[in-house]
Protein backbone atom coordinates (compact mmCIF):
# COMPACT_ATOMS: atom_id res chain seq x y z
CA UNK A 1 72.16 -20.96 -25.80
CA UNK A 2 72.71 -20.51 -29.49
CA UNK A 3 69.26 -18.85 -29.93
CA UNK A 4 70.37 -16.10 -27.54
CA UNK A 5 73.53 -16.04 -29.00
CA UNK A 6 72.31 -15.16 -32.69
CA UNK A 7 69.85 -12.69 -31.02
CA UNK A 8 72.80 -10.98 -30.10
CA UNK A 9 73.70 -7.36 -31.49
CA UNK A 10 77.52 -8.35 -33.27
CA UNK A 11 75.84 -11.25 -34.56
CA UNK A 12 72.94 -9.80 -36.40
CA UNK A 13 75.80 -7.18 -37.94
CA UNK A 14 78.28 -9.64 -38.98
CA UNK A 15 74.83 -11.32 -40.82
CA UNK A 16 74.12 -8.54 -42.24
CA UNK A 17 77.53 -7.31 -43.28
CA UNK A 18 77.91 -11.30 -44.86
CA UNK A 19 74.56 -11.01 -46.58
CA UNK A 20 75.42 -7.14 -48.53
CA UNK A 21 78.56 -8.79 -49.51
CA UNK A 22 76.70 -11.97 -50.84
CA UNK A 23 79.06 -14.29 -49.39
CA UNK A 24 78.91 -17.78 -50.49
CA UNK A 25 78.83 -18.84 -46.71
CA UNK A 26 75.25 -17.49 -46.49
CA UNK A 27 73.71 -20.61 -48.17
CA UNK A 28 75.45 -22.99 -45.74
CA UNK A 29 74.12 -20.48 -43.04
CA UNK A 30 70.96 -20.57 -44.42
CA UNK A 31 70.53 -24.23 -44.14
CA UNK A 32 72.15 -24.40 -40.59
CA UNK A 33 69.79 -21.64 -39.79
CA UNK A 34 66.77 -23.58 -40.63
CA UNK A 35 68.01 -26.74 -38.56
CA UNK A 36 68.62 -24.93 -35.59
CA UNK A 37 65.47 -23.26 -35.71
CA UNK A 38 63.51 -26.13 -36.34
CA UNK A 39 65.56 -28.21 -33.23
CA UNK A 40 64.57 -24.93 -30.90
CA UNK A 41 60.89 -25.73 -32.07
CA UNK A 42 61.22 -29.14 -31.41
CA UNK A 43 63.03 -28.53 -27.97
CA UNK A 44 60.26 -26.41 -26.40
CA UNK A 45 57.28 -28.57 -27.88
CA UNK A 46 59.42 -31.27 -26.14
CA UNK A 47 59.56 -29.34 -22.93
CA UNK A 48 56.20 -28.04 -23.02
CA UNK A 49 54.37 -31.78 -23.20
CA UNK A 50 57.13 -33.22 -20.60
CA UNK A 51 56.57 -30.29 -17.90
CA UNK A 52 53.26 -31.84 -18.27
CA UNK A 53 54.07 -35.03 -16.93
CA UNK A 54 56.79 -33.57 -13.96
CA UNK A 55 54.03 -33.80 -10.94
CA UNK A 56 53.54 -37.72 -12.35
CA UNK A 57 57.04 -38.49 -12.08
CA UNK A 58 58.02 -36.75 -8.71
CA UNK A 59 56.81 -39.69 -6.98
CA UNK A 60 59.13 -41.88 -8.66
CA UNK A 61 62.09 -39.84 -6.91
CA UNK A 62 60.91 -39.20 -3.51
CA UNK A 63 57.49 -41.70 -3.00
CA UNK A 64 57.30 -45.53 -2.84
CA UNK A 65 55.62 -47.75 -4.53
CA UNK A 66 52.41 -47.21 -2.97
CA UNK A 67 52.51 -43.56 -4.14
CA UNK A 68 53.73 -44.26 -7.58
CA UNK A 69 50.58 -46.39 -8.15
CA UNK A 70 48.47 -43.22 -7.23
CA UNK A 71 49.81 -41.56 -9.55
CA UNK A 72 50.29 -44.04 -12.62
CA UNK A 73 46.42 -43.38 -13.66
CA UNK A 74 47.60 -39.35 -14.45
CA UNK A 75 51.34 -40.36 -15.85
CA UNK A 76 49.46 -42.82 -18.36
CA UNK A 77 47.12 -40.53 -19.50
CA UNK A 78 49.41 -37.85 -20.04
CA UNK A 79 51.71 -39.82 -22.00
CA UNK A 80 48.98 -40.62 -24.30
CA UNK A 81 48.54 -37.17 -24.68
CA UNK A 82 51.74 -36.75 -25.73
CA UNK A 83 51.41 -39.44 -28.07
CA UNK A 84 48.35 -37.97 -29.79
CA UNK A 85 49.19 -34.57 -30.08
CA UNK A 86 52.94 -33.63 -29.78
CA UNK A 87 54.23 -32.87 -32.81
CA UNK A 88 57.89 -34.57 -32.43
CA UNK A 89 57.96 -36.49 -29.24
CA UNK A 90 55.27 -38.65 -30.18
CA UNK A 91 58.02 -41.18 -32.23
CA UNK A 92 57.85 -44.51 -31.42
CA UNK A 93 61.38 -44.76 -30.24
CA UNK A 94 61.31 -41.81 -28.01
CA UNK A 95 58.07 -42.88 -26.32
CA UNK A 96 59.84 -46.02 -26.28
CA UNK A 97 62.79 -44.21 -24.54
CA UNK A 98 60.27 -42.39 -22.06
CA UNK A 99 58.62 -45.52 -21.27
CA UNK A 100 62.24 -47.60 -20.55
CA UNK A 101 63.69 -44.64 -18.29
CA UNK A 102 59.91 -44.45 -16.10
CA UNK A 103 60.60 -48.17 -15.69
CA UNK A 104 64.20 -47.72 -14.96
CA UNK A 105 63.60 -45.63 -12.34
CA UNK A 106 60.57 -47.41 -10.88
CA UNK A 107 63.05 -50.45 -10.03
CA UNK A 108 65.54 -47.85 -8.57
CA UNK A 109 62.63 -46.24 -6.59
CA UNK A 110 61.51 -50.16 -5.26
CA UNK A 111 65.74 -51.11 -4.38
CA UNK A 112 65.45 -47.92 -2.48
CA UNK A 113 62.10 -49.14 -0.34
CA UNK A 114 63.13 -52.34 0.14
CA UNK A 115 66.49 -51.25 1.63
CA UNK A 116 65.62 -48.64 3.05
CA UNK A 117 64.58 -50.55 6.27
CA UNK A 118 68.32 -51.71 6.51
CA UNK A 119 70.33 -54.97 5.18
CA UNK A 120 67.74 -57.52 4.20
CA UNK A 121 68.15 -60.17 6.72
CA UNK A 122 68.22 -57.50 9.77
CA UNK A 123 64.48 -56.80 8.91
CA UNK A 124 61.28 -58.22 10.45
CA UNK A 125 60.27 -60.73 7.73
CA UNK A 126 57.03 -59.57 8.13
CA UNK A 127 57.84 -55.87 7.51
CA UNK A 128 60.14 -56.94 4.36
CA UNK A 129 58.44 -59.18 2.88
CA UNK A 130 55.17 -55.96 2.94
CA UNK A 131 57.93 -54.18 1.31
CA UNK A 132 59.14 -56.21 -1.64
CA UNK A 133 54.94 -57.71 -2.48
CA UNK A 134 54.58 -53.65 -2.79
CA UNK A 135 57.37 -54.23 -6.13
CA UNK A 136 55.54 -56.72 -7.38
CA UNK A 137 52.07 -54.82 -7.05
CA UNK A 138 53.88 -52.01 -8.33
CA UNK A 139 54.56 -53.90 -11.57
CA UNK A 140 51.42 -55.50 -12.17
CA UNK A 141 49.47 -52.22 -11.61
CA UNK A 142 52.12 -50.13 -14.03
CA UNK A 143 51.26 -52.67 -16.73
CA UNK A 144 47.53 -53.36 -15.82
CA UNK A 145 47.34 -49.44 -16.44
CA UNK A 146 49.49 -49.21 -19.61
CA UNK A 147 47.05 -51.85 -21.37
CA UNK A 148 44.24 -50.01 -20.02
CA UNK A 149 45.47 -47.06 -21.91
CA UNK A 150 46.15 -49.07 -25.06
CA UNK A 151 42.92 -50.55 -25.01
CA UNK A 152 41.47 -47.10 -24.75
CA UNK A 153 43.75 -46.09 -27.80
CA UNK A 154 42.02 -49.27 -29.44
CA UNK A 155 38.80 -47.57 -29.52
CA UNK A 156 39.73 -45.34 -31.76
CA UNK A 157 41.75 -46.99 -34.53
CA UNK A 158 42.48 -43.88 -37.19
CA UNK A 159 45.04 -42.46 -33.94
CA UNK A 160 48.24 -43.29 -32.64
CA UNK A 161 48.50 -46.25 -31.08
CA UNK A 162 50.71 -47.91 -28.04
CA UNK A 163 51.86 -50.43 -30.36
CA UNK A 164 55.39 -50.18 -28.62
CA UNK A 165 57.82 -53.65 -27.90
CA UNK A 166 56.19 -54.49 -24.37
CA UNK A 167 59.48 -56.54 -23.73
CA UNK A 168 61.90 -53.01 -24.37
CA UNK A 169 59.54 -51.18 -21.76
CA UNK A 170 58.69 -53.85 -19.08
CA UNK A 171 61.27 -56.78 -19.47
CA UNK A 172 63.70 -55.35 -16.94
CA UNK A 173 61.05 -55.11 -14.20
CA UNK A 174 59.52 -58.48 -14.90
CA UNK A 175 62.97 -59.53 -14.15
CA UNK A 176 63.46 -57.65 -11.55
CA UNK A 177 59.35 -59.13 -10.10
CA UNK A 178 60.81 -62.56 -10.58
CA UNK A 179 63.84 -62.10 -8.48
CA UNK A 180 61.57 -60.16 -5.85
CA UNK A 181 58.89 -63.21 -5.89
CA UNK A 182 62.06 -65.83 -5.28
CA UNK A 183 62.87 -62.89 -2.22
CA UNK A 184 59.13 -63.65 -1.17
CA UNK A 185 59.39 -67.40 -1.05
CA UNK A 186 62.39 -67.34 0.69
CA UNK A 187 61.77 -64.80 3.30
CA UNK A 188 58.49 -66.37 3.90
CA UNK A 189 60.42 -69.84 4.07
CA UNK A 190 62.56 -68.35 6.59
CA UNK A 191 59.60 -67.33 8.55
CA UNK A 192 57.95 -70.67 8.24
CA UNK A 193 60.93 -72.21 10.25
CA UNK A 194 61.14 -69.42 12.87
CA UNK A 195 57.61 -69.79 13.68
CA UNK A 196 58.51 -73.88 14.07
CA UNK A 197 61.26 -72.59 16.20
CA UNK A 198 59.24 -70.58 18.78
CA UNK A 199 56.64 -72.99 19.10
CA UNK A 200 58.77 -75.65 21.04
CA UNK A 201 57.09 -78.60 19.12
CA UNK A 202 58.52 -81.28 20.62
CA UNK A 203 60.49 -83.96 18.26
CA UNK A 204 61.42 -80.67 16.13
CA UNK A 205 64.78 -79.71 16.60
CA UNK A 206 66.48 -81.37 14.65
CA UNK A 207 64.56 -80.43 11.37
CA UNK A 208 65.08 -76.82 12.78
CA UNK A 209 68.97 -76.34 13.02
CA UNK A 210 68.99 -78.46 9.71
CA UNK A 211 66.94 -75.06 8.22
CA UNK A 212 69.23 -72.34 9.87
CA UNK A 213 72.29 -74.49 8.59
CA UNK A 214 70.84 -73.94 5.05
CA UNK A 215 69.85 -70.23 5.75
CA UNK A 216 73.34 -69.35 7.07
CA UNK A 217 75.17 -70.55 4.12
CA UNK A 218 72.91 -68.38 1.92
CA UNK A 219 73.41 -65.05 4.44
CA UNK A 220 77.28 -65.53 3.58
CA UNK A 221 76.91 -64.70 0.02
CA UNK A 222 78.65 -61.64 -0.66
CA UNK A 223 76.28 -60.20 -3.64
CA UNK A 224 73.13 -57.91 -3.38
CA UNK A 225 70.52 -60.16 -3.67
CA UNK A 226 68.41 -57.52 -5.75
CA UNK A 227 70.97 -57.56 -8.43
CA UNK A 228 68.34 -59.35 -10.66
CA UNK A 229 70.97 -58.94 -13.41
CA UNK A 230 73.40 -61.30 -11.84
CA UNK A 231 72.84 -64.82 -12.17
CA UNK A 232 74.52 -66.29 -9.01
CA UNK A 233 71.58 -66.24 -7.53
CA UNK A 234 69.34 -68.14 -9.57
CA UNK A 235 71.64 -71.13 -8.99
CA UNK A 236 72.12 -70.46 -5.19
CA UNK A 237 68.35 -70.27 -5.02
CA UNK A 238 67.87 -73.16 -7.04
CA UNK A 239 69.86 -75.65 -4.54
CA UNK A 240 68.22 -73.55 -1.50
CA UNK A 241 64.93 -74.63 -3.00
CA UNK A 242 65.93 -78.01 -3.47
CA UNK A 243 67.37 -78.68 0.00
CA UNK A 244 63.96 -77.10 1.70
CA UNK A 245 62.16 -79.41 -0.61
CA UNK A 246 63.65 -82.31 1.01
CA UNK A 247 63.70 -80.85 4.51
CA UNK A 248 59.75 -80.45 3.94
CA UNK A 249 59.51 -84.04 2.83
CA UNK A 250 61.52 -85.45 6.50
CA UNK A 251 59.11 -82.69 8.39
CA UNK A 252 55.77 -84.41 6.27
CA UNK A 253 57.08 -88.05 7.71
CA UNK A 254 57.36 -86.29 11.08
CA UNK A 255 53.49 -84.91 10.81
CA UNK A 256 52.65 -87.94 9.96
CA UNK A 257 53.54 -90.31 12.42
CA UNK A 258 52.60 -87.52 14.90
CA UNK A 259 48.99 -88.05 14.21
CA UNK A 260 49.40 -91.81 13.73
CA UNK A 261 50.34 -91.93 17.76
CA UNK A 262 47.29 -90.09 18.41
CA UNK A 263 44.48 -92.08 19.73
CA UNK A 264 42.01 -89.48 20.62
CA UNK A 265 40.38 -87.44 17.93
CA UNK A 266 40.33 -84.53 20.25
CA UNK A 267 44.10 -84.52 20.81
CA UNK A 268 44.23 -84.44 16.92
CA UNK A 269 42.46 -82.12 15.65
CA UNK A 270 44.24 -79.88 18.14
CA UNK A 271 47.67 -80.62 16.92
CA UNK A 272 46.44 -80.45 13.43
CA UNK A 273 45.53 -76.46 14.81
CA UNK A 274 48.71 -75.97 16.02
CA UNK A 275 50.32 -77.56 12.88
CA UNK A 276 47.90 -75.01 10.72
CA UNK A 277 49.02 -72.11 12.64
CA UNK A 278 52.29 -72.25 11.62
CA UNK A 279 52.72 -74.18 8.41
CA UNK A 280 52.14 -71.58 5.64
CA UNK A 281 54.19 -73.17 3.04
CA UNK A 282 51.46 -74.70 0.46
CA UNK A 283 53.20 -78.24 0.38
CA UNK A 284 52.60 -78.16 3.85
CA UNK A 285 49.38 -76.93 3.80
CA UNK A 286 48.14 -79.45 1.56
CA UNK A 287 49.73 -82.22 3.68
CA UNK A 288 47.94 -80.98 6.35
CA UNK A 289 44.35 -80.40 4.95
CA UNK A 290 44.29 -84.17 3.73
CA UNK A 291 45.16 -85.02 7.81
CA UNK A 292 41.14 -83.61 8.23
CA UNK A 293 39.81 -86.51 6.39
CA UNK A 294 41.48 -88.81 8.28
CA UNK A 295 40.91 -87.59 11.41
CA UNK A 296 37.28 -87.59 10.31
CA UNK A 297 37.54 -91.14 9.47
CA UNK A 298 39.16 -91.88 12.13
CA UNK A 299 36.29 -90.01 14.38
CA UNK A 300 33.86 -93.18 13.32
CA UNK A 301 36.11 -95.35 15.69
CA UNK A 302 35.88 -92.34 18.37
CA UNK A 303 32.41 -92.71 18.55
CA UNK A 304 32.25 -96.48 18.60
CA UNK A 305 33.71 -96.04 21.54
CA UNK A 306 32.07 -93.52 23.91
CA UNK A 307 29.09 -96.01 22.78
CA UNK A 308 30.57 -98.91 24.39
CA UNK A 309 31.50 -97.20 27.28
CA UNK A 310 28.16 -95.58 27.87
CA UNK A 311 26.43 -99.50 27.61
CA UNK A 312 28.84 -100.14 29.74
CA UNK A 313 28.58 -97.64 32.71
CA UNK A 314 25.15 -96.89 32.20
CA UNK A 315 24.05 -98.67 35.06
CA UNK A 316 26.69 -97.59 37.57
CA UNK A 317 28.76 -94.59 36.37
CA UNK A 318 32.09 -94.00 37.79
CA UNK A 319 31.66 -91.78 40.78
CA UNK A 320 33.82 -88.74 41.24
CA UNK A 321 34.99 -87.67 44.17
CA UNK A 322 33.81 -85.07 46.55
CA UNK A 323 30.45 -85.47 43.94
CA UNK A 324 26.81 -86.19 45.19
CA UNK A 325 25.34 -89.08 42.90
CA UNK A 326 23.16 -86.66 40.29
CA UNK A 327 26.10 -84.10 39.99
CA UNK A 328 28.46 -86.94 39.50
CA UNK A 329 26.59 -88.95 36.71
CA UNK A 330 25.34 -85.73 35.13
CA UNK A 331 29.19 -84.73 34.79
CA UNK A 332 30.31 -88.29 33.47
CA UNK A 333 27.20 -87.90 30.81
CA UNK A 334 28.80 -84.17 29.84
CA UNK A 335 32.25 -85.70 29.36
CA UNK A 336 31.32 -88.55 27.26
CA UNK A 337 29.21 -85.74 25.40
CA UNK A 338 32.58 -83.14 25.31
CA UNK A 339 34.23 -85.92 23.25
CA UNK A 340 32.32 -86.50 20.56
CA UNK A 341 31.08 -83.07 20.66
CA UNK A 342 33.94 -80.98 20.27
CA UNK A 343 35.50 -82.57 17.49
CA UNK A 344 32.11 -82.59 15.86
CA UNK A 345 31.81 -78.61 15.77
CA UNK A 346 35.39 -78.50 14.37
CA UNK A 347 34.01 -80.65 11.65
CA UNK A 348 30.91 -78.93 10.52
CA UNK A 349 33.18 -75.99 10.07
CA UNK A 350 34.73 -77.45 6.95
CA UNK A 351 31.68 -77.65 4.55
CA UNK A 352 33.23 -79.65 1.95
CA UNK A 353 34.50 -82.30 4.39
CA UNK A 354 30.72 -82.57 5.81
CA UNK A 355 29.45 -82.81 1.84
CA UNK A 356 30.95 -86.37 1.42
CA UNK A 357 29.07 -89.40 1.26
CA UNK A 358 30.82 -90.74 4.52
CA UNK A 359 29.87 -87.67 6.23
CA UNK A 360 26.25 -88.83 6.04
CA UNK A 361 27.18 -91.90 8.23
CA UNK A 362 29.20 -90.46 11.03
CA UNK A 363 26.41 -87.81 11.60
CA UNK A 364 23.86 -90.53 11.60
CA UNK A 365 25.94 -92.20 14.44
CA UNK A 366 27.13 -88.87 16.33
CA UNK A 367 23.02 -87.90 16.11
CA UNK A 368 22.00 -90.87 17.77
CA UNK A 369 24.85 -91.13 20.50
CA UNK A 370 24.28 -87.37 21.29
CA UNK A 371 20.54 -88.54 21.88
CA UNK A 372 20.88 -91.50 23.99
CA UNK A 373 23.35 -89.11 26.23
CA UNK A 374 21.16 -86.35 26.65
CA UNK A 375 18.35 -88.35 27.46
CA UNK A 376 20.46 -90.04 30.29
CA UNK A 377 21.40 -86.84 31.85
CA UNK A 378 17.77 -85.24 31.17
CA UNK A 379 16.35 -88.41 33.16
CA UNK A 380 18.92 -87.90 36.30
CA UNK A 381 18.06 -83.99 36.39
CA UNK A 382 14.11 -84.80 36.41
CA UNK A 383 14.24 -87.89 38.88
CA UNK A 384 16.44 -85.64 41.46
CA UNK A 385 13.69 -82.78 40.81
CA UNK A 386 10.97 -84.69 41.65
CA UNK A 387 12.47 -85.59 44.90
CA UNK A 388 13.24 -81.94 45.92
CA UNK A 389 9.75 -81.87 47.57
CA UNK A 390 10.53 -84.75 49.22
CA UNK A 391 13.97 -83.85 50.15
CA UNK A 392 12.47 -80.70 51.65
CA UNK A 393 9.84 -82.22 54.08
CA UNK A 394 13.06 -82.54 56.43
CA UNK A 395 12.90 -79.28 57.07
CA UNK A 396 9.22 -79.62 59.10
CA UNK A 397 10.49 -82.41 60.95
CA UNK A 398 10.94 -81.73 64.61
CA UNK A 399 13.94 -79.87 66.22
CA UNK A 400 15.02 -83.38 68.76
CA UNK A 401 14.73 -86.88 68.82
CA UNK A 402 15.15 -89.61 71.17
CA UNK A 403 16.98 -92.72 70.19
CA UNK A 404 14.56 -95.55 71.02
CA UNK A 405 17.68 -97.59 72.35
CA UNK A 406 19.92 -95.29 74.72
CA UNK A 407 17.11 -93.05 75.35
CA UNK A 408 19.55 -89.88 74.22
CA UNK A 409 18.40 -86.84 72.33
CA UNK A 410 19.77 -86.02 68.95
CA UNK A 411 19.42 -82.85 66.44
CA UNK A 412 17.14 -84.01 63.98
CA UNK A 413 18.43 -83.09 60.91
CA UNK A 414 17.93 -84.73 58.30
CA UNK A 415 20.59 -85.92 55.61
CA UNK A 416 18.71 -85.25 52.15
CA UNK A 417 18.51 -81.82 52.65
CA UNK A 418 22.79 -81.95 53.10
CA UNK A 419 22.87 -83.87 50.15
CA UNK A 420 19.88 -81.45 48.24
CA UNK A 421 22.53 -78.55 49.33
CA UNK A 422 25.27 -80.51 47.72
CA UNK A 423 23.37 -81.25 44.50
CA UNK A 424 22.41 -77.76 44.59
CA UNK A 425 25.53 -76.22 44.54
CA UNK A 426 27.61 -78.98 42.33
CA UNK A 427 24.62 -78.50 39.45
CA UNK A 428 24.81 -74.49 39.73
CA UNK A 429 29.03 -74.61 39.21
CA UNK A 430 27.93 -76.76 36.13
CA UNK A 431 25.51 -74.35 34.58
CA UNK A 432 22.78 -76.05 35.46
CA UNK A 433 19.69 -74.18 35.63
CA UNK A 434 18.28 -75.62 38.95
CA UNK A 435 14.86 -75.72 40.15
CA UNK A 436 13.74 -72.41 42.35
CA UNK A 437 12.64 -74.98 45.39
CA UNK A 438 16.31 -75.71 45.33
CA UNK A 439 17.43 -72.38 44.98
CA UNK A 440 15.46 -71.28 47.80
CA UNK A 441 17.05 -73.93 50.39
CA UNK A 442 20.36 -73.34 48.81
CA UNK A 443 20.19 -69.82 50.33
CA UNK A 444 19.22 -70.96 53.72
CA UNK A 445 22.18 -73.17 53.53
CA UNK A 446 24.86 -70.70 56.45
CA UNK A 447 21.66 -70.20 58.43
CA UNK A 448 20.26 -74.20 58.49
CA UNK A 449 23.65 -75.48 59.48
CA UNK A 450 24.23 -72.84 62.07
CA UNK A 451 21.09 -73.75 64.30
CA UNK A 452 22.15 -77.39 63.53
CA UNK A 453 25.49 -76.89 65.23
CA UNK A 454 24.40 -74.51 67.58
CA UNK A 455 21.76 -77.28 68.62
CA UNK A 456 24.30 -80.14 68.66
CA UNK A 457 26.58 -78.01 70.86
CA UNK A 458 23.26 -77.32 73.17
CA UNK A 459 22.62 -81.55 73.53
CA UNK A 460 26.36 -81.99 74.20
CA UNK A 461 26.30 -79.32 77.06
CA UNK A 462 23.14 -81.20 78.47
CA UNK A 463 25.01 -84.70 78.37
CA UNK A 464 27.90 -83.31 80.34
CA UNK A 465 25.47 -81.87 82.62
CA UNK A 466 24.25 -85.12 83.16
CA UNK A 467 27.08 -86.90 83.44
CA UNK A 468 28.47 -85.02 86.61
CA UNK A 469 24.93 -85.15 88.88
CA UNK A 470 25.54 -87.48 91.69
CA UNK A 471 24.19 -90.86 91.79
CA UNK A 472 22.18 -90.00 94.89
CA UNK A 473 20.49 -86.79 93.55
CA UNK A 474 19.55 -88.34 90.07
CA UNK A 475 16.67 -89.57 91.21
CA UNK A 476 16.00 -86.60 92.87
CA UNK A 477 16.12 -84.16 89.45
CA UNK A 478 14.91 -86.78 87.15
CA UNK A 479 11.13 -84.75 86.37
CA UNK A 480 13.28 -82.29 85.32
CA UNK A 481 15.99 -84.14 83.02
């Protein structure tokens, strides 16, 4: 350096030797002396408040955004520091300068992350679009701290201030945020459609290769698409946005007469699920919450009729087969319950849809359906345990019994406790909690129907018997038949 330099033995002589001869030179020298010594003051004052600030920027060489934000708290208040107390760096247009380079290389350090996962359209979408919402928090957090710090500064209004052009320091990265946020709504576009895609939704295909037709055109466009200085893009994504608009306006008709060739409310709300699951967009998701109300509305005529059909039925309920009588109108009063039921507890889930004044009236209506049904089944379940008792008394009848017209003998058993077995078991399948009575015969069920069959085989051995005797010894053996 020139410090060391002048230091230097044949340099202090010539000096000297210039000075004894009072050469006019020596005033220049004097003056140039001065400079340099002052600009090898300034140099390690520089140095000395910069070093300070080396651990702060590492990250924005070898971390990612995430790490930079860790350490924006210590880079801030280190360069206020500097602005307080260093003695020539503190200049507004070289804190300017520090502040334009930091933000330089923060978009360097975020084209870096978001790449570094390979070409953008070979990524997950989930994975890129994590990586390029990390920019944008990146930004907002770098200038959520800096106006922290100023408004620290503020406090104190005597001192240096970080009164700097906010548009020098962060206009290149709020550039460089928009073009990232346009990345966002595309990639997240892109996996909108996919998700439509994989779903199989039936009526959909067209809308879908319509979408990758739009997406391929844009994947041919031979510039970086983080090149927020070139303007290309802003016009391709301008005429992307426009031709999703009106693909989203043809897939809103489609939603809609979807649900109008619903009947059931049931089958509605689950496509409106299945519709929710996959439309993120928020054009979409608007469309979509407004379908709740309807449905809703739509739920008064639901319940209209599961009340006609209960007046209706009431008397004779359509049997079901391989179903005793209480099982089977106990199960018909469960499904007319399961429809208005269902739907009702994917209502009450929405608060603000159950807070309107037509709200009031549908529950009114649900309330007193639910009633009337649960009352019907409670009335079969009590009737058919009352007659348990009853139904049990077959069990003390006797073993045999003689027909009073062909004078055979029969097993006696008798037929309600079958059907009490059968009642038994269909209720407990149901989740019925059954009386213990019931229970108890239930479990003699293998054993009952054993001696029955075992009995019945024992009569039809005795009527072969009887059938080969000879006419002539009949009378003979008859005490004993």
């Amino acid at each position: 350096s020139i410090t060391e330099q002048l230091k230097q033995p044949a340099c202090k002589t010539l000096l000297a030797v210039l000075q004894m001869a009072k050469a006019r030179v020596m005033k220049r020298w004097r003056t140039l002396d001065n400079t340099i010594t002052d600009a090898t003051n300034e140099a390690k004052d520089n140095v000395k408040y910069l070093s300070t600030l080396e651990k702060y920027i590492e990250p924005l060489y070898a971390g990612d955004p995430l790490t930079i934000i860790d350490a924006l708290p210590g880079l801030l208040n280190n360069t206020r520091m500097m602005l307080t107390i260093a003695r020539y760096y503190s200049t507004r247009e070289r804190m300017t300068l520090l502040f334009r380079k930091v933000t330089n290389q923060m978009i360097a350090n975020c084209r870096e992350h978001v790449t570094a996962g390979g070409v953008l359209w070979s990524q997950p979408t989930h994975s890129l679009i994590g990586r390029l919402q990390a920019c944008i928090t990146l930004n907002e957090a770098y200038q959520d701290q800096y106006h922290q710090t100023r408004e620290r500064l503020e406090q104190t209004p005597s001192g240096k201030q970080f009164d700097f052009e906010l548009n020098r320091i962060f206009g290149k990265f709020d550039l460089f945020q928009r073009r990232v946020e346009k990345l966002v709504d595309m990639f997240n576009t892109f996996d909108q459609f996919s998700a439509l895609a994989r779903h199989n939704i039936e009526g959909m295909d067209g809308f879908i290769g319509n979408f990758f037709g739009i997406m391929d055109e844009f994947k041919r466009k031979p510039y970086d698409l983080l090149d927020f200085q070139l303007n290309q893009f802003d016009r391709d994504y301008l005429e992307f946005s426009a031709n999703i608009h009106e693909l989203e306006s043809s897939l809103q008709g489609f939603i809609n007469q979807s649900f109008e060739s619903i009947s059931s409310t049931e089958n509605a709300l689950m496509l409106l699920k299945q519709f929710q699951v996959i439309m993120q967009r928020e054009s979409l998701k608007d469309d979509l919450d407004s379908k709740l109300a309807v449905i809703f509305h739509n739920y008064q005529v639901d319940l209209e009729t599961v009340q006609r059909l209960y007046e209706k039925q009431k008397s004779s309920p359509p049997a079901v087969r391989n179903m005793p009588p209480v099982a089977a109108n106990v199960a018909w009063a469960r499904q007319l319950m399961r429809r208005i039921e269902v739907p009702m507890h994917k209502f009450q889930l929405n608060p603000q849809l159950m807070g309107a004044r037509e709200a009031k009236k549908i529950t009114k209506t649900y309330n007193k359906i639910a009633k009337t049904i649960i009352e019907f089944e409670t009335l079969w379940k009590l009737a058919w345990a009352k007659g348990i008792d009853s139904a049990r008394a077959g069990l003390h009848a006797t073993l045999l019994v003689r027909h009073p017209s062909n004078n055979k003998l029969y097993a006696n058993f008798d037929r309600e406790i079958l059907q009490l077995l059968r009642e038994t078991k269909c209720l407990l399948r149901m989740g019925e909690d059954v009386p213990e009575a019931a229970r108890m015969v239930l479990l003699q069920e293998d054993k009952l129907k054993s001696y029955y069959n075992k009995l019945s085989y024992a009569l039809g051995e005795y009527e072969a018997l009887i059938a080969r005797l000879h006419p002539l010894t009949h009378p003979l053996l008859k005490p004993h038949l």
